[in-house]
Protein backbone atom coordinates (compact mmCIF):
# COMPACT_ATOMS: atom_id res chain seq x y z
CA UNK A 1 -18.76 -13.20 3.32
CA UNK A 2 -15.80 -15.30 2.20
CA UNK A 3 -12.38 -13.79 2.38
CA UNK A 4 -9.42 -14.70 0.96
CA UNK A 5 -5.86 -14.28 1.10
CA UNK A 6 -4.86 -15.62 -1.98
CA UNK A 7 -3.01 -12.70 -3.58
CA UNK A 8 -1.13 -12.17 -0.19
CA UNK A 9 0.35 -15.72 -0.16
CA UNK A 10 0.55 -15.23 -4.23
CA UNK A 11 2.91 -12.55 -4.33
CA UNK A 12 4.63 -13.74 -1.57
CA UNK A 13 5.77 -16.75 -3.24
CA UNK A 14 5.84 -14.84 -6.85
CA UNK A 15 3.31 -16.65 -8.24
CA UNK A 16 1.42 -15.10 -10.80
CA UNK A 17 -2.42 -15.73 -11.74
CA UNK A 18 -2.20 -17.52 -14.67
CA UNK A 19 0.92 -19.91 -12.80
CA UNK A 20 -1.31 -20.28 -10.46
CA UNK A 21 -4.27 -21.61 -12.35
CA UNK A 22 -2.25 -23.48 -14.45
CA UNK A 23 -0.81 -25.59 -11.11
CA UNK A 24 -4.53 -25.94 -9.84
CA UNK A 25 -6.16 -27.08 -12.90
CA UNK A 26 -8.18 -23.92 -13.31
CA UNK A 27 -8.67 -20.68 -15.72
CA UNK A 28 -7.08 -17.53 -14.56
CA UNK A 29 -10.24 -15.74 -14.54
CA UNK A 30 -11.39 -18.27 -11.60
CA UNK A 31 -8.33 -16.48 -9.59
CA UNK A 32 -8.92 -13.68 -10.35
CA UNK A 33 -12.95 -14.06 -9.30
CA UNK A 34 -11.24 -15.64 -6.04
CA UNK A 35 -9.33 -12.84 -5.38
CA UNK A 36 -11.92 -10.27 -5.76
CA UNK A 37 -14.61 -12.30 -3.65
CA UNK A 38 -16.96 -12.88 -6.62
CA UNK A 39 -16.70 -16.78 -6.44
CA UNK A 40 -16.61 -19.40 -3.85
CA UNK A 41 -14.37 -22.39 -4.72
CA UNK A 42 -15.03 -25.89 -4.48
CA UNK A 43 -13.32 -27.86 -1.90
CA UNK A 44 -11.05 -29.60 -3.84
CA UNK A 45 -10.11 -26.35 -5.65
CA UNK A 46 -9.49 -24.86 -1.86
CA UNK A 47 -7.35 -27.72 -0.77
CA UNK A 48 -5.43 -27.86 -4.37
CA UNK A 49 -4.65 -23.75 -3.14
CA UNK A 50 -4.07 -24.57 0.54
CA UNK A 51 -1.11 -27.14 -0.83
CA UNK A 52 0.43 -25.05 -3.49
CA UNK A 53 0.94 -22.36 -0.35
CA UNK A 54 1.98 -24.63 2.31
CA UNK A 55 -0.67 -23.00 4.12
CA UNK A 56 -3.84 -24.51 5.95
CA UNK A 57 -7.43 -23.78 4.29
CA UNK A 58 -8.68 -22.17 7.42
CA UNK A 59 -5.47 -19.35 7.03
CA UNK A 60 -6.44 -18.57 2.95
CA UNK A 61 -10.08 -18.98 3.28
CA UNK A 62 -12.46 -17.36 6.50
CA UNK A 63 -15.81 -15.83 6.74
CA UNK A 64 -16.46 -12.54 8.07
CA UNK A 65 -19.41 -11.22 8.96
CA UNK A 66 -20.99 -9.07 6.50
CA UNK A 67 -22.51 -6.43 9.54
CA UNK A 68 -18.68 -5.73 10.81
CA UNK A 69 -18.39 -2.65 8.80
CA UNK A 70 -21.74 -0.87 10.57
């Protein structure tokens, strides 16, 4: 499963969804669908996020295992 940490690093810089979107050339709803796990961006779309938090790709966006929790 994909994991994010978008809305950490969001509201760490004070970003807000739709600021966010707008600086990444996407909807708000995409964030929001990031943020809740229900869609897997593109890689452009994760490197466009990566920059905007000064963060590498690998630190916002991981896989977990989906059998962790049993």
């Amino acid at each position: 499963m994909l994991t994010t940490k978008i809305h950490e690093y969001r509201t760490e810089k004070g970003i807000s969804q739709a600021a966010l979107a707008e600086r990444v050339g996407v909807r708000r709803e995409t964030i929001v669908n990031l943020e809740s796990g229900k869609y897997n961006p593109s890689l452009k779309l994760a490197m466009d996020i990566a920059k905007v938090f000064e963060h590498p790709v690998e630190e916002i966006f991981f896989f977990t295992d989906d059998d962790e929790d049993e």
